[in-house]
C-alpha atoms as a PDB file:
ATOM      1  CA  UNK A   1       0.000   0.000   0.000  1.00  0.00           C
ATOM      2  CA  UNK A   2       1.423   3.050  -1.008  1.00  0.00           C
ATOM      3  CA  UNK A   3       0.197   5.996   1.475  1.00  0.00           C
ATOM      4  CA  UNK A   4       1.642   8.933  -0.365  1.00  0.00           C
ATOM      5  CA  UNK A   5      -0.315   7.912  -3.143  1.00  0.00           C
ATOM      6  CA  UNK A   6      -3.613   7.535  -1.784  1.00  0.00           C
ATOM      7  CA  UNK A   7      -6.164  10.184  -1.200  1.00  0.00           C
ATOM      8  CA  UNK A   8      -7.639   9.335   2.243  1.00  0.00           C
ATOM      9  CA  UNK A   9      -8.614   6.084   4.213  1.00  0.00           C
ATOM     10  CA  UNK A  10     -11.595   4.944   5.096  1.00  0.00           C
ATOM     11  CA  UNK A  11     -11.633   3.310   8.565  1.00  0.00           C
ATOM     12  CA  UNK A  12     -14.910   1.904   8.599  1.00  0.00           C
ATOM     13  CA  UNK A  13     -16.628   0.082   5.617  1.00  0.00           C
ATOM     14  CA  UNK A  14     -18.747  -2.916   5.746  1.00  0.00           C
ATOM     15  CA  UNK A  15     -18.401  -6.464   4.186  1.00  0.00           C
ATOM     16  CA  UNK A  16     -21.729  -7.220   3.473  1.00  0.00           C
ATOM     17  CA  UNK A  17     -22.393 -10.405   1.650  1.00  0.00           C
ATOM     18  CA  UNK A  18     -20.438 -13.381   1.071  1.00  0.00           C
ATOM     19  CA  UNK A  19     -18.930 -15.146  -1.410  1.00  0.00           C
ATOM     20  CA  UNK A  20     -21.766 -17.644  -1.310  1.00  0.00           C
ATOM     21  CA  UNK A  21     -24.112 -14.709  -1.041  1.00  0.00           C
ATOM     22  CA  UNK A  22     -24.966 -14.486   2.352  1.00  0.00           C
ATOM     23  CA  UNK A  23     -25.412 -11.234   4.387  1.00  0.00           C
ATOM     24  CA  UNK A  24     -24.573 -11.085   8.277  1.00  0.00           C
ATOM     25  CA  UNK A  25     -28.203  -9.872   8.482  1.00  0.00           C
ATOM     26  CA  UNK A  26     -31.604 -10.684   8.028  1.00  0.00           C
ATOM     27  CA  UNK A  27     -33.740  -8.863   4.751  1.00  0.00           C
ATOM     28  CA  UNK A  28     -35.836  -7.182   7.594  1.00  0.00           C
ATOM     29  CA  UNK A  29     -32.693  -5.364   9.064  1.00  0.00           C
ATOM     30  CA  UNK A  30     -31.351  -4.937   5.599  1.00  0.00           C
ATOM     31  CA  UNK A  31     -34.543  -3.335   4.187  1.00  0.00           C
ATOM     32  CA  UNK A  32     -34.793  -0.807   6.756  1.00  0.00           C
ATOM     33  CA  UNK A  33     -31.320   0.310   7.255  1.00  0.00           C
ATOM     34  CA  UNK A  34     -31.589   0.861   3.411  1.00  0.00           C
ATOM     35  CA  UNK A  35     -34.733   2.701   3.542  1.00  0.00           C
ATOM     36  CA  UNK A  36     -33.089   4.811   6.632  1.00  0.00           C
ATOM     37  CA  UNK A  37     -30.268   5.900   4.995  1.00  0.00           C
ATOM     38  CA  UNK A  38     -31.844   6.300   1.846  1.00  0.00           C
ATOM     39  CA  UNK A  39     -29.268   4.275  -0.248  1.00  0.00           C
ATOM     40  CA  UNK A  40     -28.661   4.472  -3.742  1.00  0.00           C
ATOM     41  CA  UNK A  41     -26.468   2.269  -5.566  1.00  0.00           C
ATOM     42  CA  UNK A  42     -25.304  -1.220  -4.942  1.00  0.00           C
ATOM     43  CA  UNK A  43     -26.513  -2.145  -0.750  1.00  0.00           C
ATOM     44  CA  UNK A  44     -24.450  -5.240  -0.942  1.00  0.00           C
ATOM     45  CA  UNK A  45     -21.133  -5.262  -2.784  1.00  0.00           C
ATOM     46  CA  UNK A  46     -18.823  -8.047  -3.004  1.00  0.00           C
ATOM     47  CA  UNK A  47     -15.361  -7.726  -1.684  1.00  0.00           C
ATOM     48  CA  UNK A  48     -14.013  -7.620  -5.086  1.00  0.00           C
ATOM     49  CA  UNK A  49     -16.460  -4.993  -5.581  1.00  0.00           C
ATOM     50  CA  UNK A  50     -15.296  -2.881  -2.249  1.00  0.00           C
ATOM     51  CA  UNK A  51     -11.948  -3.178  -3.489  1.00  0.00           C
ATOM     52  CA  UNK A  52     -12.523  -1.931  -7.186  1.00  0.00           C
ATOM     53  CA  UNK A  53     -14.644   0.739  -5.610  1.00  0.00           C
ATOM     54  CA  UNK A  54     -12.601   2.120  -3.759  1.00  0.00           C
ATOM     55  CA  UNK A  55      -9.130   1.464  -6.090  1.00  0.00           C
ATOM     56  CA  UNK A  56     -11.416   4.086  -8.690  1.00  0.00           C
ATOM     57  CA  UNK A  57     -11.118   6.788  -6.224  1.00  0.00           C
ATOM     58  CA  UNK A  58      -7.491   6.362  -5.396  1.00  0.00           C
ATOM     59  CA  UNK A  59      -8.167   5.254  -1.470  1.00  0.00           C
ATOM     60  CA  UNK A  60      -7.811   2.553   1.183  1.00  0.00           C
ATOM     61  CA  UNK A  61     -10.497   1.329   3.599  1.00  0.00           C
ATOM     62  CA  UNK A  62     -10.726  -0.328   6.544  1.00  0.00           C
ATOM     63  CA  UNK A  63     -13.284  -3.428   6.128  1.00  0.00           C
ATOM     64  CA  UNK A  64     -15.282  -5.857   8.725  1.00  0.00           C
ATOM     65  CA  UNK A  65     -17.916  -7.969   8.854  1.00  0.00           C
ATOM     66  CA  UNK A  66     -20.207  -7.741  12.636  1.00  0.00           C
ATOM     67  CA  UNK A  67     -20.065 -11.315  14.159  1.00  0.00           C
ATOM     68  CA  UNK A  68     -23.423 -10.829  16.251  1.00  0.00           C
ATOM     69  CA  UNK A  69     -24.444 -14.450  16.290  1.00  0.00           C
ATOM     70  CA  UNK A  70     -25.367 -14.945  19.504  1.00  0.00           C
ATOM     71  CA  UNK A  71     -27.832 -12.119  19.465  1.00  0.00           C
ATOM     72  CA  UNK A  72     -29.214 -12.416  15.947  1.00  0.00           C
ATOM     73  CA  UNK A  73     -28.876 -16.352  15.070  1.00  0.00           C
ATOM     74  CA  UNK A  74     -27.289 -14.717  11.540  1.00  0.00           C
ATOM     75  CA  UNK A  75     -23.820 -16.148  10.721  1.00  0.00           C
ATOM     76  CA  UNK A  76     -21.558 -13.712  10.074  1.00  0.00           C
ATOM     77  CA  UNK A  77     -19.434 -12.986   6.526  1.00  0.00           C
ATOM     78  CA  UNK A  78     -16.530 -14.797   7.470  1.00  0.00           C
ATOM     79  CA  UNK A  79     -13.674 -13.063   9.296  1.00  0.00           C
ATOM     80  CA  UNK A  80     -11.005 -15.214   7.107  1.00  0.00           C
ATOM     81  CA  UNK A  81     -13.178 -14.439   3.431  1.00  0.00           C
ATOM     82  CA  UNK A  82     -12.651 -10.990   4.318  1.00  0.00           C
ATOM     83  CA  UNK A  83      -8.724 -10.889   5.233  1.00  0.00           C
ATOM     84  CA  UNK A  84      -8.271 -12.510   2.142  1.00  0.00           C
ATOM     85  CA  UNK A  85     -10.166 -10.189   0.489  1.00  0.00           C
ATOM     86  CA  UNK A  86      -7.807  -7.816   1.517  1.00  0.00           C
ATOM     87  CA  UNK A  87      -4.658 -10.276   1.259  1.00  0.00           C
ATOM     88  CA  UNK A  88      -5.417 -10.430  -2.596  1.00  0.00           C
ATOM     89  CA  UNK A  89      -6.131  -6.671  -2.544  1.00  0.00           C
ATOM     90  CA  UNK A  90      -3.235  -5.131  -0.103  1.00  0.00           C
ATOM     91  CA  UNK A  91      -3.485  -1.440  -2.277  1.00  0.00           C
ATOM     92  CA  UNK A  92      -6.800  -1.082  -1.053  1.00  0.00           C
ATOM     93  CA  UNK A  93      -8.106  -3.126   1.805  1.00  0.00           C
ATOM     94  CA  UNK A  94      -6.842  -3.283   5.297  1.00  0.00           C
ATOM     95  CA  UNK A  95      -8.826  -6.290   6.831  1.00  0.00           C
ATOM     96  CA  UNK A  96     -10.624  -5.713  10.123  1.00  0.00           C
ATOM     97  CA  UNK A  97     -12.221  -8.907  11.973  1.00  0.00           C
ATOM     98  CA  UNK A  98     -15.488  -8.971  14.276  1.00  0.00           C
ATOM     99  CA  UNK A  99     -15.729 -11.694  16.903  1.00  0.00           C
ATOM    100  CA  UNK A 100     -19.133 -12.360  18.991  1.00  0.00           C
ATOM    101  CA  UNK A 101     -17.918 -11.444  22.313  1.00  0.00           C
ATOM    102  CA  UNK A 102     -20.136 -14.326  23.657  1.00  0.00           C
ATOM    103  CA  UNK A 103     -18.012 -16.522  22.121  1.00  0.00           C
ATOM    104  CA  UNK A 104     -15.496 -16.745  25.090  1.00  0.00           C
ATOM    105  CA  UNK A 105     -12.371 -18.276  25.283  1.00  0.00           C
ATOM    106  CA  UNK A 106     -13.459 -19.880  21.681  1.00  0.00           C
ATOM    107  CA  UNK A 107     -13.675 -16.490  20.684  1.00  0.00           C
ATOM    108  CA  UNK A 108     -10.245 -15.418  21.826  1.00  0.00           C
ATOM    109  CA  UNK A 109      -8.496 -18.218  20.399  1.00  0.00           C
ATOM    110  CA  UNK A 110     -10.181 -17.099  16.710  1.00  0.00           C
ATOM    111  CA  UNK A 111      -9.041 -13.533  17.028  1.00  0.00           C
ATOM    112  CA  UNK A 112      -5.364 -15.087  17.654  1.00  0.00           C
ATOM    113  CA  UNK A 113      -5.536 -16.868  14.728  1.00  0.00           C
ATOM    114  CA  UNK A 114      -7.030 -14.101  12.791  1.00  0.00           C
ATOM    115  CA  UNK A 115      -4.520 -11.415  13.785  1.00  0.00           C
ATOM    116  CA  UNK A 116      -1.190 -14.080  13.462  1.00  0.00           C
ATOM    117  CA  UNK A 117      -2.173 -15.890  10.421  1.00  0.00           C
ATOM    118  CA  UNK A 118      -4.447 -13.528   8.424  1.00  0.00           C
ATOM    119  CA  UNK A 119      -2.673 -10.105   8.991  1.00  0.00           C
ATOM    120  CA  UNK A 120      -5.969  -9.032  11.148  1.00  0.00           C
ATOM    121  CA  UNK A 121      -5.518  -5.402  11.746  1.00  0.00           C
ATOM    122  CA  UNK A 122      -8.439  -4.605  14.484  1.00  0.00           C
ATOM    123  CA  UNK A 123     -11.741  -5.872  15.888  1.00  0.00           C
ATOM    124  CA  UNK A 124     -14.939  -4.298  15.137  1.00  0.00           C
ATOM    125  CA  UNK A 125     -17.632  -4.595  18.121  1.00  0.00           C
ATOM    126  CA  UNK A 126     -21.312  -3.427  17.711  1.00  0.00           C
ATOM    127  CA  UNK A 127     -22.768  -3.351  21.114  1.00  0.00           C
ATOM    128  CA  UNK A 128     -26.588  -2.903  20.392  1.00  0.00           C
ATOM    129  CA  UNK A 129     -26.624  -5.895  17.916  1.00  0.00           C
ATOM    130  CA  UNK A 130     -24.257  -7.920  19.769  1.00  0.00           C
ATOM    131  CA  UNK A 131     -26.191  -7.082  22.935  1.00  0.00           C
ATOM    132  CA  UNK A 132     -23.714  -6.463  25.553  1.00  0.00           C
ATOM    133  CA  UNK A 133     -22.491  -3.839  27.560  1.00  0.00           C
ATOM    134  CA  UNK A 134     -18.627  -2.971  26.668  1.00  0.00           C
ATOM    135  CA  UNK A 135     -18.111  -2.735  29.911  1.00  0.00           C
ATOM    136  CA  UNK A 136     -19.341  -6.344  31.337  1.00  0.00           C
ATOM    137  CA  UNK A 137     -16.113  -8.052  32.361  1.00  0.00           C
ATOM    138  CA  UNK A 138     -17.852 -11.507  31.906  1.00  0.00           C
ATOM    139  CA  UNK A 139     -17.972 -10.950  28.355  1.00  0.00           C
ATOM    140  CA  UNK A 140     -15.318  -9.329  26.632  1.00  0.00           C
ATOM    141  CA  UNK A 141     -12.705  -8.796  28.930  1.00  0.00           C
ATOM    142  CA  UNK A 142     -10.598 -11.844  27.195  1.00  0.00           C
ATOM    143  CA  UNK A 143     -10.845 -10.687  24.034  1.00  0.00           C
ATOM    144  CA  UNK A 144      -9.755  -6.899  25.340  1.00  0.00           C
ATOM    145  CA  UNK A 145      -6.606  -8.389  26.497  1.00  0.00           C
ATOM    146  CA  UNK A 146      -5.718  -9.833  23.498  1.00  0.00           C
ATOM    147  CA  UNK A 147      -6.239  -6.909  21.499  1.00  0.00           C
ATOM    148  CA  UNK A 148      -4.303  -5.461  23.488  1.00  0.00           C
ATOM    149  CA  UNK A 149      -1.415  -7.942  23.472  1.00  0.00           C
ATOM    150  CA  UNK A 150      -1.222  -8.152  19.242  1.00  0.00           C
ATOM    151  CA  UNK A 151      -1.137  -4.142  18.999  1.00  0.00           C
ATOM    152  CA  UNK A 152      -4.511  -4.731  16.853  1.00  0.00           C
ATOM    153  CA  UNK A 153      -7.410  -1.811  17.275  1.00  0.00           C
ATOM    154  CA  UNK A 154     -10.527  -2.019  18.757  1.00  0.00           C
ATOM    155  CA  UNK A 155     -13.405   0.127  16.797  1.00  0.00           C
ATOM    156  CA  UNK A 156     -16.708  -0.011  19.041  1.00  0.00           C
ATOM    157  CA  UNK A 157     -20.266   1.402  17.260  1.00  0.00           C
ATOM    158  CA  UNK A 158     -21.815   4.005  19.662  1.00  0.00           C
ATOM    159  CA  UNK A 159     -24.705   6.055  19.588  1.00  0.00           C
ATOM    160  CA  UNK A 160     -27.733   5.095  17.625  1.00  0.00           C
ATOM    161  CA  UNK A 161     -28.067   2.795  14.763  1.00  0.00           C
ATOM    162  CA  UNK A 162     -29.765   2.922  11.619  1.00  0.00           C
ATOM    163  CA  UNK A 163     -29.970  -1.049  11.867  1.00  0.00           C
ATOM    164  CA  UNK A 164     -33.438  -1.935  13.078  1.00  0.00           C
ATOM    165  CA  UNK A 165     -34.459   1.739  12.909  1.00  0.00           C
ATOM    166  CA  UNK A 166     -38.461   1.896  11.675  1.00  0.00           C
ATOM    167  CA  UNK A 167     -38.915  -2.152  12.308  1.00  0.00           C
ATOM    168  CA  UNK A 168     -41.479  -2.650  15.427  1.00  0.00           C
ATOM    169  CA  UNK A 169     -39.290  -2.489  18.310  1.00  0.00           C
ATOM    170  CA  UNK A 170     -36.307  -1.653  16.463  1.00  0.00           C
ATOM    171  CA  UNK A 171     -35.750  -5.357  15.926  1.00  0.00           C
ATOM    172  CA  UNK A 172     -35.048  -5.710  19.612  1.00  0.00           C
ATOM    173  CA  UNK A 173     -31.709  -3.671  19.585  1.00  0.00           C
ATOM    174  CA  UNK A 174     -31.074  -1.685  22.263  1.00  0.00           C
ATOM    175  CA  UNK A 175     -29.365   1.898  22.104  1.00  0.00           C
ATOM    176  CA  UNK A 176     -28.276   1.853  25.832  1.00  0.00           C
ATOM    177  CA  UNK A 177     -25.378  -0.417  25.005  1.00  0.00           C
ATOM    178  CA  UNK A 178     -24.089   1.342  22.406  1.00  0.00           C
ATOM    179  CA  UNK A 179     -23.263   5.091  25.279  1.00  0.00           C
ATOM    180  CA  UNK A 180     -19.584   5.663  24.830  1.00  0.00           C
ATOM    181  CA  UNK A 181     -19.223   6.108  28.738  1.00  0.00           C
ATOM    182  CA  UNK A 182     -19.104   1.861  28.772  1.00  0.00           C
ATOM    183  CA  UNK A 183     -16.154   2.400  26.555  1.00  0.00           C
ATOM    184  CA  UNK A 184     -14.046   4.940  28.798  1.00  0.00           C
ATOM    185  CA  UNK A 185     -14.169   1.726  31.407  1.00  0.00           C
ATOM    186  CA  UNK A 186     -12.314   0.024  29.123  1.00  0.00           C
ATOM    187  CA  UNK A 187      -9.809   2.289  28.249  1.00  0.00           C
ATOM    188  CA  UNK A 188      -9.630   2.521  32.102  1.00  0.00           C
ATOM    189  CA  UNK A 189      -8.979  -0.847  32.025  1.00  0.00           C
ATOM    190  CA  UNK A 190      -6.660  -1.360  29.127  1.00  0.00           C
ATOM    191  CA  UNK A 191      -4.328   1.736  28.986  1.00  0.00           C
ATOM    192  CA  UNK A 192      -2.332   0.509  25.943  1.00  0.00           C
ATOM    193  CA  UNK A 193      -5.666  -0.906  23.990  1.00  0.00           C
ATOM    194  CA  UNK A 194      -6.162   1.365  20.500  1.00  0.00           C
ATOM    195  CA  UNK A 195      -9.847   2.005  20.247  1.00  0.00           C
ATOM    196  CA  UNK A 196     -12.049   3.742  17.573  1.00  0.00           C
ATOM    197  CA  UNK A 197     -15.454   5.130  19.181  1.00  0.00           C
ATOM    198  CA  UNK A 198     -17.344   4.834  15.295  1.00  0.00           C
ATOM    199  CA  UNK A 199     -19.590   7.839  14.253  1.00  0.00           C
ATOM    200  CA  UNK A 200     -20.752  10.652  15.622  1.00  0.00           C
ATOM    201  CA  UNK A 201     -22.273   9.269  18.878  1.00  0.00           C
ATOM    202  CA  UNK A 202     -25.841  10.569  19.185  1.00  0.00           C
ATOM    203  CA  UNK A 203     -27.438  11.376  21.806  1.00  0.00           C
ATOM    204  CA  UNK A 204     -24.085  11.243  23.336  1.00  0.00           C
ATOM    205  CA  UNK A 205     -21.840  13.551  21.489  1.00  0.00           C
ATOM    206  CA  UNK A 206     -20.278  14.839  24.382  1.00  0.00           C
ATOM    207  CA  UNK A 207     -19.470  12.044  26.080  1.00  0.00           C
ATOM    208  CA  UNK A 208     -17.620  10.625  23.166  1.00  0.00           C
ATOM    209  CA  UNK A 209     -15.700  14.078  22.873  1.00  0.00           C
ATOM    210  CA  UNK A 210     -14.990  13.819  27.153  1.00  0.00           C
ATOM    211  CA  UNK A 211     -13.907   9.609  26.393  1.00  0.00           C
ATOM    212  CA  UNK A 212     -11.563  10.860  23.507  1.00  0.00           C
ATOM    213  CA  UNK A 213     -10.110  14.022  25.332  1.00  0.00           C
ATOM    214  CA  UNK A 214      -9.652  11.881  28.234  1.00  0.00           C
ATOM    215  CA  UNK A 215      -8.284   8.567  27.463  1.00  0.00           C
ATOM    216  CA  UNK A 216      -4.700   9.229  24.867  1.00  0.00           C
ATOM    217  CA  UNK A 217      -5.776   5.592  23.139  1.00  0.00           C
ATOM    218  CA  UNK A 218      -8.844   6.606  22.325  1.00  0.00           C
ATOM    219  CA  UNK A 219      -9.598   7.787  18.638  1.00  0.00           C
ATOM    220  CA  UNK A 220     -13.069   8.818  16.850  1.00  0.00           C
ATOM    221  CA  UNK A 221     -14.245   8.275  13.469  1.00  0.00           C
ATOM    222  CA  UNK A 222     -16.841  10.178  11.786  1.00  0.00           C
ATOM    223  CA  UNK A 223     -18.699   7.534   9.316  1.00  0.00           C
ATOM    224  CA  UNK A 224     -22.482   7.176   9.504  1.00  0.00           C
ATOM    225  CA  UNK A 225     -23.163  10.687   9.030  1.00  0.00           C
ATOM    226  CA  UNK A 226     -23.046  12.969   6.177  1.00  0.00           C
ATOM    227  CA  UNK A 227     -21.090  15.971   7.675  1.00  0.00           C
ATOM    228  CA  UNK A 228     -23.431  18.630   7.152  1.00  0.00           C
ATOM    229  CA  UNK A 229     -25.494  16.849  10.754  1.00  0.00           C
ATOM    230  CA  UNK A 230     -22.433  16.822  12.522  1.00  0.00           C
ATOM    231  CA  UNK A 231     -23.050  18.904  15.723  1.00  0.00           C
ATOM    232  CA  UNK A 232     -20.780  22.220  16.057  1.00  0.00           C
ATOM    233  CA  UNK A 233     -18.839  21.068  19.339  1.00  0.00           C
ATOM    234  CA  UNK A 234     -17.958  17.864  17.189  1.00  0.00           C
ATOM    235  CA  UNK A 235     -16.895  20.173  14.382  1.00  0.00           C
ATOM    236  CA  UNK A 236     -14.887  22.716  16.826  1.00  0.00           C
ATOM    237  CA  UNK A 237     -12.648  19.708  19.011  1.00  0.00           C
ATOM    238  CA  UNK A 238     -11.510  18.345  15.382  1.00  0.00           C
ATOM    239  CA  UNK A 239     -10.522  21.137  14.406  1.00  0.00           C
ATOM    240  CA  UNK A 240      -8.349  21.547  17.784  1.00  0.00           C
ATOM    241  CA  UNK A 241      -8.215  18.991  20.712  1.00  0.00           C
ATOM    242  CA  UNK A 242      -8.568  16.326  18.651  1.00  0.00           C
ATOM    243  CA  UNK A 243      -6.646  16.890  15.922  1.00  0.00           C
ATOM    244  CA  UNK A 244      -4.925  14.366  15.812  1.00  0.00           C
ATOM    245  CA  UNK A 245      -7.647  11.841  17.162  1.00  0.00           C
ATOM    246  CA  UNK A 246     -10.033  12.214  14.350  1.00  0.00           C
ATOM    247  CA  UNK A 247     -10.546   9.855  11.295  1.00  0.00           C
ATOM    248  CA  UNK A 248     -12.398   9.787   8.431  1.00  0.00           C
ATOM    249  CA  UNK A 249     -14.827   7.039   8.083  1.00  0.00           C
ATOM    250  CA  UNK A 250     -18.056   6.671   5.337  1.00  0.00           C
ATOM    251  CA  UNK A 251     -19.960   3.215   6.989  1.00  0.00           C
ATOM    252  CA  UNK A 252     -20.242   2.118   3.161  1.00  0.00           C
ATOM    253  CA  UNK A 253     -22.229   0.860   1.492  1.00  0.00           C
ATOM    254  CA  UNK A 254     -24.967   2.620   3.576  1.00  0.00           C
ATOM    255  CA  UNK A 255     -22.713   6.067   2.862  1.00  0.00           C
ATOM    256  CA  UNK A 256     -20.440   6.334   0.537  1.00  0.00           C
ATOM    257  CA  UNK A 257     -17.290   8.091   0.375  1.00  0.00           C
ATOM    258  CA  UNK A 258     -18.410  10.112  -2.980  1.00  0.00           C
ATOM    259  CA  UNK A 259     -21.278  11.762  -0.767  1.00  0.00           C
ATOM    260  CA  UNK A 260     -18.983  11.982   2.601  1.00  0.00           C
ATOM    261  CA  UNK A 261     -16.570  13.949   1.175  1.00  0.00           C
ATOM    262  CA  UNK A 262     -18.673  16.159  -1.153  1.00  0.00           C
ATOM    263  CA  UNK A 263     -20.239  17.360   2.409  1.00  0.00           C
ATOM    264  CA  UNK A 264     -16.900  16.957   4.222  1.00  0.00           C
ATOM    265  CA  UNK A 265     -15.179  19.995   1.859  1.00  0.00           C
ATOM    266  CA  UNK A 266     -18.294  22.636   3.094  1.00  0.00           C
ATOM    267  CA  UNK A 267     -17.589  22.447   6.700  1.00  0.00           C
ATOM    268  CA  UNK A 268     -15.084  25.019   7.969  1.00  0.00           C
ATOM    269  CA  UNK A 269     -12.176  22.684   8.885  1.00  0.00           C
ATOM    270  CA  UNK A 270      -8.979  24.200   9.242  1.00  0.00           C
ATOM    271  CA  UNK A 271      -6.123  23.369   5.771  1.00  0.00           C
ATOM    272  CA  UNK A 272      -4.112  21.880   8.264  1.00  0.00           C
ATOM    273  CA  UNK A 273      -6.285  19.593   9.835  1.00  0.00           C
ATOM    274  CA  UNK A 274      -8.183  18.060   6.771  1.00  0.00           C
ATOM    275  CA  UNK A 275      -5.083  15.991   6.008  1.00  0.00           C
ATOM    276  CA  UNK A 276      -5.079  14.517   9.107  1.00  0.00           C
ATOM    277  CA  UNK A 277      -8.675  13.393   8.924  1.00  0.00           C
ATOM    278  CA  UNK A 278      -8.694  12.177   5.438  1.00  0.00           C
ATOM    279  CA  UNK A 279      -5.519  10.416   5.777  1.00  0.00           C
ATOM    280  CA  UNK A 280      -2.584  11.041   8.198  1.00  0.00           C
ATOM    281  CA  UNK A 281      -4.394  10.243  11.707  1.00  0.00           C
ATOM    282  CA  UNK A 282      -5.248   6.515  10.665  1.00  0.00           C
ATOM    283  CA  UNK A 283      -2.382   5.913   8.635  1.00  0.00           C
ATOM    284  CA  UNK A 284      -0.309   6.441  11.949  1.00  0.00           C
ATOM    285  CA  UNK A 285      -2.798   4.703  14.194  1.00  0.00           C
ATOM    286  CA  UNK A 286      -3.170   1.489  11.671  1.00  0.00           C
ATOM    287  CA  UNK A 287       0.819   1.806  11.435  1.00  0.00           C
ATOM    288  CA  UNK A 288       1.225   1.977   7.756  1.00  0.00           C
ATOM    289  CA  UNK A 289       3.511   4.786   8.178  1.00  0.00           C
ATOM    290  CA  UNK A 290       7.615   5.092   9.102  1.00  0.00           C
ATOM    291  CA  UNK A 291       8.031   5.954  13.178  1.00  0.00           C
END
């Protein structure tokens, strides 16, 4: 992967069909995440599509599937299709994993092999789907530690989520799982652990900004939203205590970059700082660049 070459990367795009055509959610959840964010275009690319995609607009992108098994009955895109996805694409995927944090010790044992064998750069966690608090040392504490151990990142949804959004109930997901605050426990906990809150964390904007301000390992990327929502205080720590903790992210397919970035280039973002959102703060955090 050449950085000085590329544009920006994307920290946080979605795998979301297999190569045998299967999609880590049901059609319900599908149709009304796509009716929420009003997609246009393709709603489920392949990997080889995700890759071309993005190899069009000159850029990199972080990609995961969300293991939330337990929670949904839904298998998951597999973590290994994905790395090697990104194995036979190395210009323009940098392969994330998801593990079901119920999964235990079995659980801990698969992100191992992910991260040793397949080049696994981080661990995506979706607390309202998954259904647990980040928080709950029965659950995910194992895992934490050996995220921690391999160097890897940990990216955690927060705020709301477009999946289940309109479907009775919302599908039985939960918001209160997803309130950055869980997270500051565990970079309480884990004071070496990399972590990615994802998205502008609604209704809990400023406790995202307080978690990230607070906690030096701690890191926020701005996918899910087009950029003309973003609230101002969001808008006014990038642009100065956070700096340098601030990543660009689309969440596509439900967003795509195209759109993201059209919106990104109206907000009043200081020259210096765009570079370091679009490219130079996750280049250094995913350590594709020279110490």
């Amino acid at each position: 992967m050449n950085i000085d070459e590329l544009t920006a990367i994307d920290v946080h795009t979605h795998a979301e069909v297999s190569s045998k055509g299967k999609s880590s959610l049901d059609d319900e959840l599908h149709a009304a995440s796509s009716s929420y964010f009003k997609i246009e275009g393709n709603r489920k690319p392949t990997l080889e599509e995700t890759a071309a995609y993005y190899r069009e607009r000159n850029m990199a992108a972080v990609i995961f599937t969300v293991d939330a098994e337990s929670a949904t009955g839904t298998e998951p895109v597999p973590n290994e299709e994905v790395a090697e996805a990104a194995a036979a694409h190395p210009d323009v995927l940098i392969p994330f994993a998801s593990i079901d944090p119920f999964r235990g010790r079995a659980g801990v044992k698969q992100a191992r092999r992910l991260v040793e064998e397949y080049g696994v750069k981080g661990f995506k966690f979706h607390p309202s789907i998954q259904a647990f608090f980040p928080n709950d040392r029965s659950v995910a504490y194992e895992l934490y530690e050996l995220i921690e151990e391999t160097g890897t990142i940990a990216l955690f949804h927060t705020g709301q989520t477009g999946i289940g959004a309109g479907v009775p109930g919302g599908g039985g997901i939960r918001l209160k799982y997803s309130n950055p605050l869980h997270v500051d426990d565990v970079a309480a906990d884990f004071p070496h652990l990399k972590i990615i809150l994802a998205h502008p964390s609604f209704p809990w904007q400023d406790e995202a900004l307080a978690v990230a301000t607070h906690k030096p390992g701690v890191h926020i990327d701005l996918s899910g939203w087009s950029p003309k929502y973003f609230p101002p205080q969001l808008i006014q720590y990038a642009n100065t205590l956070l700096k340098d903790k601030v990543l660009f992210g689309s969440d596509y397919p439900v967003l795509t970059p195209d759109r993201w970035l059209a919106d990104f280039a109206k907000l009043d973002i200081k020259e210096a700082v765009r570079p370091k959102i679009l490219k130079e703060n996750a280049a250094r955090l995913l350590g594709l660049t020279k110490p």
